[in-house]
C-alpha atoms as a PDB file:
ATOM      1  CA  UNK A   1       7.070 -24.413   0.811  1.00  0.00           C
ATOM      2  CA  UNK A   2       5.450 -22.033   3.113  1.00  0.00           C
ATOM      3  CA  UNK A   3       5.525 -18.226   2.783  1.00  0.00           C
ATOM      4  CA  UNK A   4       7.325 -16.049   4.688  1.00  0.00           C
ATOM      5  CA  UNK A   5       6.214 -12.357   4.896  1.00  0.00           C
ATOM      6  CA  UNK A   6       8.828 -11.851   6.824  1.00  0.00           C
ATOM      7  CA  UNK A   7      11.819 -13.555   4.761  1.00  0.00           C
ATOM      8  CA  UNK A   8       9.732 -11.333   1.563  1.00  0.00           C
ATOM      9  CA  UNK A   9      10.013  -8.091   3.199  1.00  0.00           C
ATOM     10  CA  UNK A  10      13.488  -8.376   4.585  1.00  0.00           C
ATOM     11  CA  UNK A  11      14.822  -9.784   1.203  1.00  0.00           C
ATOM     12  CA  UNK A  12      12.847  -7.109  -0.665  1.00  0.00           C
ATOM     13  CA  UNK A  13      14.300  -4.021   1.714  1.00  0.00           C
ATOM     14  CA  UNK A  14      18.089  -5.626   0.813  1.00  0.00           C
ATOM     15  CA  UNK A  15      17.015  -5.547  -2.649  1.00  0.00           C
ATOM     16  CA  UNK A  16      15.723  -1.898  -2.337  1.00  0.00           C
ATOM     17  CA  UNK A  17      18.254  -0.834   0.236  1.00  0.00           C
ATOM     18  CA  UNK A  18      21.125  -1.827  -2.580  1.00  0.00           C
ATOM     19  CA  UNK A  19      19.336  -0.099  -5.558  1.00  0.00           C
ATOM     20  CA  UNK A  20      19.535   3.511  -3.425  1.00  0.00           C
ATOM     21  CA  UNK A  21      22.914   2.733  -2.662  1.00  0.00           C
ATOM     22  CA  UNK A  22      23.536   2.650  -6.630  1.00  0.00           C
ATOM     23  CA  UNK A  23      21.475   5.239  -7.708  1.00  0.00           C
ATOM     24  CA  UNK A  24      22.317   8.110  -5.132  1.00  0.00           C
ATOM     25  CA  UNK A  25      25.484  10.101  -5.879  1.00  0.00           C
ATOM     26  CA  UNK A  26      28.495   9.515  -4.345  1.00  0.00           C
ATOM     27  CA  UNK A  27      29.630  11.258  -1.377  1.00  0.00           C
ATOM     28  CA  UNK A  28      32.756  12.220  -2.937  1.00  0.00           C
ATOM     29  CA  UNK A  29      30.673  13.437  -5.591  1.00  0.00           C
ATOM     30  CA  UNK A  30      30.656  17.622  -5.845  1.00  0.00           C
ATOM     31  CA  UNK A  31      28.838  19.097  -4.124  1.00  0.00           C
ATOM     32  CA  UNK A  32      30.302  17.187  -1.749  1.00  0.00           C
ATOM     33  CA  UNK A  33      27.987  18.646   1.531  1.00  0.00           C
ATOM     34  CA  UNK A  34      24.520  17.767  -0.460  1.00  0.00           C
ATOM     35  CA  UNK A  35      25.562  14.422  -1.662  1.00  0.00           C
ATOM     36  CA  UNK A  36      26.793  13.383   1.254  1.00  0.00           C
ATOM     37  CA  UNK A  37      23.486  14.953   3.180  1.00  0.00           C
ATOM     38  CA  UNK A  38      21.421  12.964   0.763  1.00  0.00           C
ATOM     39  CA  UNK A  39      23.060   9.272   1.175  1.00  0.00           C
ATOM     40  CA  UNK A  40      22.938   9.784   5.219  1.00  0.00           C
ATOM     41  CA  UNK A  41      18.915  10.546   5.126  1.00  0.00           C
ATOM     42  CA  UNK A  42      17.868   7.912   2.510  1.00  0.00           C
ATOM     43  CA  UNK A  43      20.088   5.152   3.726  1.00  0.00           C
ATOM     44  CA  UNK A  44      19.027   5.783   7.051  1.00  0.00           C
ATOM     45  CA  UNK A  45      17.271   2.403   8.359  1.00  0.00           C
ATOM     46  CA  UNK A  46      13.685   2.067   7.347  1.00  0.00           C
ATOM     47  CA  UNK A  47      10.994  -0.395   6.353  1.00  0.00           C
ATOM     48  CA  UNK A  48      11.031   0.691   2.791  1.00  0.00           C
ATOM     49  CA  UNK A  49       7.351  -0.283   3.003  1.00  0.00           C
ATOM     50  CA  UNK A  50       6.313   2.067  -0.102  1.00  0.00           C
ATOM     51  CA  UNK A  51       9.301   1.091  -2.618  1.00  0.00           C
ATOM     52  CA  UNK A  52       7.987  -2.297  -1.256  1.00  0.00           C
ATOM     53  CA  UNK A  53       4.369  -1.797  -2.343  1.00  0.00           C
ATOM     54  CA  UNK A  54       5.816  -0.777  -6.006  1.00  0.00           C
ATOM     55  CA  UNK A  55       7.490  -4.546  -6.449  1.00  0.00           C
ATOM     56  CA  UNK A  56       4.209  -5.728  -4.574  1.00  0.00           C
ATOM     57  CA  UNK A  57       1.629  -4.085  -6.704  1.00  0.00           C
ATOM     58  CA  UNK A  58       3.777  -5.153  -9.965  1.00  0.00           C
ATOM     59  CA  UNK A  59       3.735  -8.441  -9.049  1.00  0.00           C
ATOM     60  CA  UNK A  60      -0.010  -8.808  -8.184  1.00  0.00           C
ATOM     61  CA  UNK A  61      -0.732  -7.713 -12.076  1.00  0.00           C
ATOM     62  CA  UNK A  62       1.689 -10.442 -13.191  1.00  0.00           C
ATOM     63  CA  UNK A  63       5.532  -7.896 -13.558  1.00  0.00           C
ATOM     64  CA  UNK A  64       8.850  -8.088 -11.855  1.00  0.00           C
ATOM     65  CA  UNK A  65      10.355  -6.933  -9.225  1.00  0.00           C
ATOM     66  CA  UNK A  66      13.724  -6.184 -11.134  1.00  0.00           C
ATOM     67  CA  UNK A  67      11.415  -4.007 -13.586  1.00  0.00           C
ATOM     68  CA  UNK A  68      10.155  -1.594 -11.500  1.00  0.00           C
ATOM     69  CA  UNK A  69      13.239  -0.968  -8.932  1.00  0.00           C
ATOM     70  CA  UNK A  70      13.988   2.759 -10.546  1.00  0.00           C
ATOM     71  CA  UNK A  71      10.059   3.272  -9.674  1.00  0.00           C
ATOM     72  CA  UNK A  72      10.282   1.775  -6.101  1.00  0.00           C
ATOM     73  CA  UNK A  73      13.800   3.969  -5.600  1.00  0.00           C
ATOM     74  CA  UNK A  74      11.523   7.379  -7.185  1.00  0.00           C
ATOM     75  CA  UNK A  75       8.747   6.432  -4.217  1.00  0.00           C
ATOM     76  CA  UNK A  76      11.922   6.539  -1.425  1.00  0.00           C
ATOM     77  CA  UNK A  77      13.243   9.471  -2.350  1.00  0.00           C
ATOM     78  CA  UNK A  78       9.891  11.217  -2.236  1.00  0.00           C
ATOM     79  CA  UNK A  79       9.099   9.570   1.481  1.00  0.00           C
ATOM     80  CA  UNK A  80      12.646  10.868   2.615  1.00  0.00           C
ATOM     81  CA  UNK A  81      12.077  14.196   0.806  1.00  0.00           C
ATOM     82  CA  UNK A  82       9.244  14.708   2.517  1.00  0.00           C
ATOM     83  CA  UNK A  83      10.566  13.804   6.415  1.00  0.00           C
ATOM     84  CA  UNK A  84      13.189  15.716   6.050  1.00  0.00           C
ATOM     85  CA  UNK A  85      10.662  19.027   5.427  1.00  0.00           C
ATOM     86  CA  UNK A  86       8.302  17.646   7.810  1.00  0.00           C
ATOM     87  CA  UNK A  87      11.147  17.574  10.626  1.00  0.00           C
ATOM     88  CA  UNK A  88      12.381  21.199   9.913  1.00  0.00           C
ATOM     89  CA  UNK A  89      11.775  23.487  12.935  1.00  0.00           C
ATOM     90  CA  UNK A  90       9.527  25.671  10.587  1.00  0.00           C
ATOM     91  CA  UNK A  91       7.418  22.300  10.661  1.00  0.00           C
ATOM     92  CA  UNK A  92       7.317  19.745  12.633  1.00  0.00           C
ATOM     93  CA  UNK A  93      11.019  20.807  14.484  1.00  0.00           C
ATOM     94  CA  UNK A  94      11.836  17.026  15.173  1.00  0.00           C
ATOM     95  CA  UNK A  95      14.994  15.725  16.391  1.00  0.00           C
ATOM     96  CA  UNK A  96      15.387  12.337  15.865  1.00  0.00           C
ATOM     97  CA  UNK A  97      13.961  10.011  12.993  1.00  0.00           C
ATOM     98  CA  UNK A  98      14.238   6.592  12.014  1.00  0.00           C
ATOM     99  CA  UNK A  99      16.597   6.339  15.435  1.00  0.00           C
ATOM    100  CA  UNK A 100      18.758   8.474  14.752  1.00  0.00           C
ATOM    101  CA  UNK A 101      19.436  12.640  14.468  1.00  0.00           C
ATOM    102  CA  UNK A 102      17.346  14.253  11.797  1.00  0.00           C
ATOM    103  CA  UNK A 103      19.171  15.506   8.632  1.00  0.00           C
ATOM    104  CA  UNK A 104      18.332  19.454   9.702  1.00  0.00           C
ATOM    105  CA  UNK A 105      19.747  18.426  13.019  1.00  0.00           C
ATOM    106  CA  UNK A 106      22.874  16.637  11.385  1.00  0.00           C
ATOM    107  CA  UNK A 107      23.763  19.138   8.731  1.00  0.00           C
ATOM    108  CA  UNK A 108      21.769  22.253   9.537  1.00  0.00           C
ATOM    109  CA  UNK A 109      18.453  23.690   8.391  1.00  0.00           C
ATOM    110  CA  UNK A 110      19.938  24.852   4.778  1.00  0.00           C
ATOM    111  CA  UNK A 111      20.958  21.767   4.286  1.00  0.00           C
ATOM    112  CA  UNK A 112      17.957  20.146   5.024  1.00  0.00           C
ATOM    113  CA  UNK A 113      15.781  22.252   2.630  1.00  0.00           C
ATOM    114  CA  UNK A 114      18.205  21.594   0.013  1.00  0.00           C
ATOM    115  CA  UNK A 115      18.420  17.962   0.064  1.00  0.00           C
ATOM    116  CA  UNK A 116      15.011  17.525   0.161  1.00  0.00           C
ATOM    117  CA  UNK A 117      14.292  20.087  -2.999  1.00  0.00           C
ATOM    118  CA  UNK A 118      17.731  17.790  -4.178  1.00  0.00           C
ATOM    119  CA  UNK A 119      15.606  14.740  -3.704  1.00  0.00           C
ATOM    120  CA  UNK A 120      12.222  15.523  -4.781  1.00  0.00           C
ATOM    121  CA  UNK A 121      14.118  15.885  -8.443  1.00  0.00           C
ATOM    122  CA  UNK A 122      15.932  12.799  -8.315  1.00  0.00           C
ATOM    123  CA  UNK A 123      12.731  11.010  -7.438  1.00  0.00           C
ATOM    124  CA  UNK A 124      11.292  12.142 -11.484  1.00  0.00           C
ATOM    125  CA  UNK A 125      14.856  11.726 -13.100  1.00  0.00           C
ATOM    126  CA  UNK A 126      14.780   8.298 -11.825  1.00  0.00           C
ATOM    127  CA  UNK A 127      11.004   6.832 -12.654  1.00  0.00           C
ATOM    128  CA  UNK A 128      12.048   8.607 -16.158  1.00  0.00           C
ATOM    129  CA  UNK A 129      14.391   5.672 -16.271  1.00  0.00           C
ATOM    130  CA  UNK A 130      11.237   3.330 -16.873  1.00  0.00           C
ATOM    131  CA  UNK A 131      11.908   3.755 -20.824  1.00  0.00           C
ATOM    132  CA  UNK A 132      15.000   1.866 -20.340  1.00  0.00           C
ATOM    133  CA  UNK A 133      13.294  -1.310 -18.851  1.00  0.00           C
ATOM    134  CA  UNK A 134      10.757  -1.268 -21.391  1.00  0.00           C
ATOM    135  CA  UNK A 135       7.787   0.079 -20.593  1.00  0.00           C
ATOM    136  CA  UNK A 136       5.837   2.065 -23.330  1.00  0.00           C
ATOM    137  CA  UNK A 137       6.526   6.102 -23.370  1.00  0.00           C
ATOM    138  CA  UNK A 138       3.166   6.643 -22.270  1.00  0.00           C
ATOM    139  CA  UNK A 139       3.045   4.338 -19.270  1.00  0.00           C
ATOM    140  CA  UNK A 140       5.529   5.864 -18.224  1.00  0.00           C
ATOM    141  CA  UNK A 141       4.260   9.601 -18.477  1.00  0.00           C
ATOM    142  CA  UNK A 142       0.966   8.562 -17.053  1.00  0.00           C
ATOM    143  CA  UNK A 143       3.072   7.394 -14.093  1.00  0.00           C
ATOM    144  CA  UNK A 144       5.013  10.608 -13.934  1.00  0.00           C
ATOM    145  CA  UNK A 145       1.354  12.333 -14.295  1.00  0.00           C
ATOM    146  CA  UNK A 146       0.305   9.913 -11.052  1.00  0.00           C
ATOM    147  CA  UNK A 147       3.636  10.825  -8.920  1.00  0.00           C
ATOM    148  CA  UNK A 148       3.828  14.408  -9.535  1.00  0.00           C
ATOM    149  CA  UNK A 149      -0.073  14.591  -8.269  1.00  0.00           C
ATOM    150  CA  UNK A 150       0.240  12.535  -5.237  1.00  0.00           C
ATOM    151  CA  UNK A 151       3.757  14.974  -4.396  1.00  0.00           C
ATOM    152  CA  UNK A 152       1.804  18.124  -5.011  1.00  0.00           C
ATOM    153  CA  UNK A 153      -0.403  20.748  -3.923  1.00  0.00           C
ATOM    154  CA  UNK A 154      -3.491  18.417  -3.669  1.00  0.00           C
ATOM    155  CA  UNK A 155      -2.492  15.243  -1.876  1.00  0.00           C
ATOM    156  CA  UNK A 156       1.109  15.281   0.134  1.00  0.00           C
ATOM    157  CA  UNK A 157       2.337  19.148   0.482  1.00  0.00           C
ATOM    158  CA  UNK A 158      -2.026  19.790   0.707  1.00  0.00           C
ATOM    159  CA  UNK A 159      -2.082  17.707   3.233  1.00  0.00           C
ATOM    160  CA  UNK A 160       1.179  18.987   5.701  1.00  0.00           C
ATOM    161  CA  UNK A 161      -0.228  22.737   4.972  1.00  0.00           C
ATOM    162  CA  UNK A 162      -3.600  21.534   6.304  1.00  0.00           C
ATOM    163  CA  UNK A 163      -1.900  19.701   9.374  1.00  0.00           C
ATOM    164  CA  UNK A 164       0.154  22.563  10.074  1.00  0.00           C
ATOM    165  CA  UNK A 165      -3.195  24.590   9.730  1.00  0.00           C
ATOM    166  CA  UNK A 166      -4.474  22.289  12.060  1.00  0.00           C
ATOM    167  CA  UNK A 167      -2.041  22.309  15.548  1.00  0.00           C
ATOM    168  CA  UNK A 168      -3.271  23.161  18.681  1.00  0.00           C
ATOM    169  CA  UNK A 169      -7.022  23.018  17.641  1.00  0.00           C
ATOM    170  CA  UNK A 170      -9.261  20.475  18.060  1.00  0.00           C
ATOM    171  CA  UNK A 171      -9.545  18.356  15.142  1.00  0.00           C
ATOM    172  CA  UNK A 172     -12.806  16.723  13.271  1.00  0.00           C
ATOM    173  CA  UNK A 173     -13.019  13.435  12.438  1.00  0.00           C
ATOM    174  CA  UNK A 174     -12.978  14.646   8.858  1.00  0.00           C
ATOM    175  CA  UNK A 175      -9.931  16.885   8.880  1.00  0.00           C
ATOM    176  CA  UNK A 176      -7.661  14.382  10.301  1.00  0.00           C
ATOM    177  CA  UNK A 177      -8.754  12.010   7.703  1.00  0.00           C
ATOM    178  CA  UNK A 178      -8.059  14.425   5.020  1.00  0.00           C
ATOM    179  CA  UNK A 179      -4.792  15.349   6.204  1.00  0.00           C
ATOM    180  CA  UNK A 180      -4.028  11.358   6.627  1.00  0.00           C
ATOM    181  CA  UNK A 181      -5.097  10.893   3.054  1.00  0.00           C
ATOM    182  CA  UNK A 182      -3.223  13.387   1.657  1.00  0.00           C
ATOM    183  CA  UNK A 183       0.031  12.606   3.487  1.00  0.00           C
ATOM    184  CA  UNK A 184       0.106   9.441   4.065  1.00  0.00           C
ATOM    185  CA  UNK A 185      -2.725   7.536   1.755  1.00  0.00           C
ATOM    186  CA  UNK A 186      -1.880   9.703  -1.432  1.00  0.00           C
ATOM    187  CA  UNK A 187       1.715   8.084  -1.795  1.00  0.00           C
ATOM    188  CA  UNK A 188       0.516   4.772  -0.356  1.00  0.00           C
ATOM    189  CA  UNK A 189      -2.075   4.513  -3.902  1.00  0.00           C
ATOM    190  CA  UNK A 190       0.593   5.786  -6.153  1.00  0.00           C
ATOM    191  CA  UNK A 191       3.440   2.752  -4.921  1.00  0.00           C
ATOM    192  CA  UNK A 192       0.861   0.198  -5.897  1.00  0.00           C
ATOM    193  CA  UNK A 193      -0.593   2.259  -9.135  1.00  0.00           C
ATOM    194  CA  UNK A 194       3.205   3.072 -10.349  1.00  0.00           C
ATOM    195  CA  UNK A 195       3.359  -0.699  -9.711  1.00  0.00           C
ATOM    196  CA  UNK A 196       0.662  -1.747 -11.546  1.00  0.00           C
ATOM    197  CA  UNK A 197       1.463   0.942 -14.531  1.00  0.00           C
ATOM    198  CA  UNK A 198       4.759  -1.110 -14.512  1.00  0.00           C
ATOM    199  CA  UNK A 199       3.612  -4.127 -14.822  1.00  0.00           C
ATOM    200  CA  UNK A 200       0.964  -3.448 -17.902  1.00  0.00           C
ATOM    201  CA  UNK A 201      -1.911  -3.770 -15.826  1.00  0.00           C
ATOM    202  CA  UNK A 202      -5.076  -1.854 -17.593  1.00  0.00           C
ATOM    203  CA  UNK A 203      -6.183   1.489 -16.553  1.00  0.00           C
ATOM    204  CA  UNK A 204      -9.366   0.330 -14.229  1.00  0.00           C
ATOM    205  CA  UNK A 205      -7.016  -2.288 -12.360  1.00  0.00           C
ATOM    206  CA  UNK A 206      -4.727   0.384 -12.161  1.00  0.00           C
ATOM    207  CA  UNK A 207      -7.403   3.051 -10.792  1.00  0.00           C
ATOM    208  CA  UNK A 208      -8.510   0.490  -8.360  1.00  0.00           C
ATOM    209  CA  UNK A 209      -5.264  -0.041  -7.217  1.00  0.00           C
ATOM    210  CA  UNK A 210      -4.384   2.995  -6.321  1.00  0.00           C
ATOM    211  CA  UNK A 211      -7.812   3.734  -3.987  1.00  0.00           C
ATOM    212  CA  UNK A 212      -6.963   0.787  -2.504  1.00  0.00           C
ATOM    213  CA  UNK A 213      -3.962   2.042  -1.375  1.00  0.00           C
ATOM    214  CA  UNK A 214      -5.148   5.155  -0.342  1.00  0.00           C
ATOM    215  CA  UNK A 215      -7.117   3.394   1.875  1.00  0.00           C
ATOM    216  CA  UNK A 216      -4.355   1.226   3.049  1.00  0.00           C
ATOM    217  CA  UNK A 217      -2.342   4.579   3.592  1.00  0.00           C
ATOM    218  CA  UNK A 218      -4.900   5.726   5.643  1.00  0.00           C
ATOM    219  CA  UNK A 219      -4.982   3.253   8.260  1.00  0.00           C
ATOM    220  CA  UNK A 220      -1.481   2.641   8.371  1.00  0.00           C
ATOM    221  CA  UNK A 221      -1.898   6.571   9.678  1.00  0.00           C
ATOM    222  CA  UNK A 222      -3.963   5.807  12.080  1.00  0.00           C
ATOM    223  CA  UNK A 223      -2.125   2.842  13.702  1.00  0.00           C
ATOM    224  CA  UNK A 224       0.549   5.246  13.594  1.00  0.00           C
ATOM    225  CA  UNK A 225      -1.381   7.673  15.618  1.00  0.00           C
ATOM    226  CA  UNK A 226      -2.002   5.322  18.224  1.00  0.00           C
ATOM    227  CA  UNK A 227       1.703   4.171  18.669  1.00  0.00           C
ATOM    228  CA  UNK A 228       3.019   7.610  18.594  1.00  0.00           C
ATOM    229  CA  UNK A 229       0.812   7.778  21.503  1.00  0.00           C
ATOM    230  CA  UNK A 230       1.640   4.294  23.182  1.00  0.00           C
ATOM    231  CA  UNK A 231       5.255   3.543  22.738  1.00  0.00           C
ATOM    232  CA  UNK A 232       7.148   4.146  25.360  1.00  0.00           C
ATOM    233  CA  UNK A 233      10.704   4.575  23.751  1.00  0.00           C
ATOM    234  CA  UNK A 234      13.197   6.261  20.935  1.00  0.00           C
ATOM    235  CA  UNK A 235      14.057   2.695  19.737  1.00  0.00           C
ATOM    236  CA  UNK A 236      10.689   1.518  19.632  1.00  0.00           C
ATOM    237  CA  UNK A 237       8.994   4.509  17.466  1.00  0.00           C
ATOM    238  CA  UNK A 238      12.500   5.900  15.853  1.00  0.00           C
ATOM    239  CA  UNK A 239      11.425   9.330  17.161  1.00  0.00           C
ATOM    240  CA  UNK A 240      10.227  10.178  20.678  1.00  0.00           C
ATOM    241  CA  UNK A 241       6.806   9.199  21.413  1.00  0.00           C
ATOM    242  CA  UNK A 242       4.493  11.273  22.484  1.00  0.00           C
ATOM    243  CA  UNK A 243       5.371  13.797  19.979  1.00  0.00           C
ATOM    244  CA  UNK A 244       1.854  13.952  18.365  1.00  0.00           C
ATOM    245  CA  UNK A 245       0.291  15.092  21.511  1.00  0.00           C
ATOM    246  CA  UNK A 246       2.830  17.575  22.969  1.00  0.00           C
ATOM    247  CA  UNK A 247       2.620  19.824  19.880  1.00  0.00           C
ATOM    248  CA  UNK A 248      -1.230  19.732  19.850  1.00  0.00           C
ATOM    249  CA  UNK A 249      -0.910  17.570  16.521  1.00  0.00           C
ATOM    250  CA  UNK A 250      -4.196  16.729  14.571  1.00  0.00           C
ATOM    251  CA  UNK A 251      -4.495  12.647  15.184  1.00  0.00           C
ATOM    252  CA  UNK A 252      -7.195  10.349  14.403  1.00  0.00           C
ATOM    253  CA  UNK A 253      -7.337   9.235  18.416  1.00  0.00           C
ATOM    254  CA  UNK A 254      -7.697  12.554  19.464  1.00  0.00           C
ATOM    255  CA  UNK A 255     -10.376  13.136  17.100  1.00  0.00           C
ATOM    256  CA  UNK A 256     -12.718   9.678  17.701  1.00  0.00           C
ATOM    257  CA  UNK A 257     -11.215   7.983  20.484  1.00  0.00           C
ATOM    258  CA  UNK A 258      -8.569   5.220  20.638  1.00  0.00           C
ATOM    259  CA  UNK A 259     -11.350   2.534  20.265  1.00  0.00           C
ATOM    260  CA  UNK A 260     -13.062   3.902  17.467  1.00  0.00           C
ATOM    261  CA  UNK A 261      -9.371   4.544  15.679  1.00  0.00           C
ATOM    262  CA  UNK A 262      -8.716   1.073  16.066  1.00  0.00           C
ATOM    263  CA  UNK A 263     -12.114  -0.091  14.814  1.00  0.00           C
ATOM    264  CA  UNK A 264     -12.142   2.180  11.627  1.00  0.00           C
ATOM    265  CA  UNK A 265      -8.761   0.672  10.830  1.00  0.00           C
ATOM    266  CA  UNK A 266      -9.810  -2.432  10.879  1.00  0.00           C
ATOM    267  CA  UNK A 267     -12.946  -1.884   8.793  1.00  0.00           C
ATOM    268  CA  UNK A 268     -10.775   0.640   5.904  1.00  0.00           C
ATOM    269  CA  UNK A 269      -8.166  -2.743   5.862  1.00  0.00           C
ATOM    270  CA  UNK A 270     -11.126  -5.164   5.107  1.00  0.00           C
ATOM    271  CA  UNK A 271     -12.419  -3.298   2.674  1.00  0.00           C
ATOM    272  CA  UNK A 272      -8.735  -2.944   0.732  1.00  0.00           C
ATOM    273  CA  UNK A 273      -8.715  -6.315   0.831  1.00  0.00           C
ATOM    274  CA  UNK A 274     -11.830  -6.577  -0.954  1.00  0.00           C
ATOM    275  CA  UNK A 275     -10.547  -4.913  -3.223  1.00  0.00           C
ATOM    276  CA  UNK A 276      -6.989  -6.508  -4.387  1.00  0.00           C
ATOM    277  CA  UNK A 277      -9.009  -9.776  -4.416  1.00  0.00           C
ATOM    278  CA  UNK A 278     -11.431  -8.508  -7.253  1.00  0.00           C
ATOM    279  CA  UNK A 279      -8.842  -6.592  -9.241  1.00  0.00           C
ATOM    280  CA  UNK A 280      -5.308  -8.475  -8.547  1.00  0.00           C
ATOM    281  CA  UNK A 281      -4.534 -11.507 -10.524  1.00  0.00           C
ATOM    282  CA  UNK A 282      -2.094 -12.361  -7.845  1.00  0.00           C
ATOM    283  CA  UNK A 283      -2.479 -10.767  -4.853  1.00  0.00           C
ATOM    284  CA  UNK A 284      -1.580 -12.973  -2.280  1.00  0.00           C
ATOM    285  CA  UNK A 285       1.627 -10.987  -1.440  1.00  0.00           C
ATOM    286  CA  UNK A 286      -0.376  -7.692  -1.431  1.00  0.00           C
ATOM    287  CA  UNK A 287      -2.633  -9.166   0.875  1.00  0.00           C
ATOM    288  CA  UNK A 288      -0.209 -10.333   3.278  1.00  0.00           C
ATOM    289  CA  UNK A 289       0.883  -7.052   3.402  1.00  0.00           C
ATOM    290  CA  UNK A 290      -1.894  -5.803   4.065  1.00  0.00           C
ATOM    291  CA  UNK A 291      -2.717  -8.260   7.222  1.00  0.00           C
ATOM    292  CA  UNK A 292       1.336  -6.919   8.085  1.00  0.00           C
ATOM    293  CA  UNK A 293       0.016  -3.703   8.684  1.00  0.00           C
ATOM    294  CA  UNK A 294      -2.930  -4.245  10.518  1.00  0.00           C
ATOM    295  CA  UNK A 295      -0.900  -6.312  13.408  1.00  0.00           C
ATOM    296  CA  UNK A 296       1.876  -3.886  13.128  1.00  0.00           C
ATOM    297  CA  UNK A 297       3.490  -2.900  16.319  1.00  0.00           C
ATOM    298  CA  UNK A 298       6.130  -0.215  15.946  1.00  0.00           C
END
């Protein structure tokens, strides 16, 4: 039978999609306003691509999807935590995402500070949830160690105070790959680490895992770059195109060039692939991933 990337990602963003769904609060739940605020801005439609790269990375190291589903629900909630700040007008002051009106936008800018503060909790009370599937008390504060890091000061909110640092100058070649690192490459490493904690991999598989996906992270930035620059419509991007540049943004194009982006992305993607090979026992699915993103179009 012949793999489908395609068939795996769509069955594994159903499986995903109806995990959120159980684990997020009612809307009838009190406080009515921030549950309901919470459920419209994580079930918004998405490629779930990190809470995919959880399952993924568990099952290169040999675990189970249905083991690590709290873990790939905790990397979710952080992603849509941290678009929902990103899109406040203090920010990034976006009005669409994912094709539809921001949650500020929706429900006001209180709102939207509060249900990503709301969510950036939920994301640790659910990965706490690992005990009940098994894994060993320590795993399982290592991986809260590895989350709480790639959230913080150093890696996702370092990198948006750096970007926001950054508009309207010109940017380096090395700033805009620290900010991408940060924001995008630090969460990226811990989906496929908190993966690989998951599924009892041992700590140097699990270190290598997670540069790996930092890496991956990174040019999945940078391919975002160039289509924020090259789309030509709402429905295409799920925000308006174009954005990057009309706010003076920090982007690896306008630091190196479009051909250059495209080349270094290319290059950071072979070299990830180097890497699951060595350190995966199975990492075919990871590496199909992988080729996903580097042919990825919107």
């Amino acid at each position: 039978m012949t793999f489908s990337l395609v068939a795996y990602l769509e069955e594994r963003r159903a499986t995903v999609d109806a995990a959120l769904d159980r684990v997020l609060p009612p809307e009838s739940a009190p406080p009515t306003n921030i549950h309901r605020s919470m459920r419209y801005s994580v079930l918004a439609p998405g490629k779930r691509l990190r809470p995919i790269l959880v399952i993924a990375g568990a099952e290169a190291v040999g675990g189970r999807a249905d083991d690590v589903l709290d873990t790939a629900c905790a990397l979710e909630l952080i992603h849509a935590y941290s678009l929902i700040h990103d899109d406040l007008p203090a920010m990034d002051d976006d009005d669409y995402r994912r094709g539809r009106l921001t949650t500020h936008k929706k429900f006001g800018d209180a709102l939207g500070v509060l249900v990503g503060d709301a969510l950036l909790a939920f994301a640790f009370e659910e990965l706490s949830r690992l005990t009940a599937e098994g894994v060993p008390a320590p795993r399982v504060v290592e991986a809260v160690r590895r989350l709480a890091h790639a959230a913080g000061p150093m890696q996702l909110v370092g990198g948006q105070a750096l970007d926001v640092a950054a508009e309207g100058r010109k940017p380096s070649a090395r700033l805009v790959r620290d900010i991408h690192e940060r924001k995008t490459g630090a969460l990226f490493g811990a989906a496929i680490a908190l993966g690989a904690i998951a599924g009892d991999a041992d700590a140097r598989t699990v270190d290598a895992l997670e540069q790996a996906g930092r890496m991956a992270g990174l040019a999945f930035q940078i391919q975002d770059d160039l289509l924020n620059a090259s789309a030509r419509s709402l429905r295409t991007l799920g925000k308006r195109p174009g954005t990057d540049a009309a706010r003076g943004k920090a982007t690896y194009p306008a630091a190196v060039g479009e051909s250059r982006a495209r080349r270094d992305a290319v290059e950071m993607l072979r070299s990830v692939r180097s890497a699951l090979v060595r350190r995966c026992t199975r990492p075919a699915l990871l590496l199909a991933l992988v080729e996903a993103l580097a042919k990825r179009e919107r």
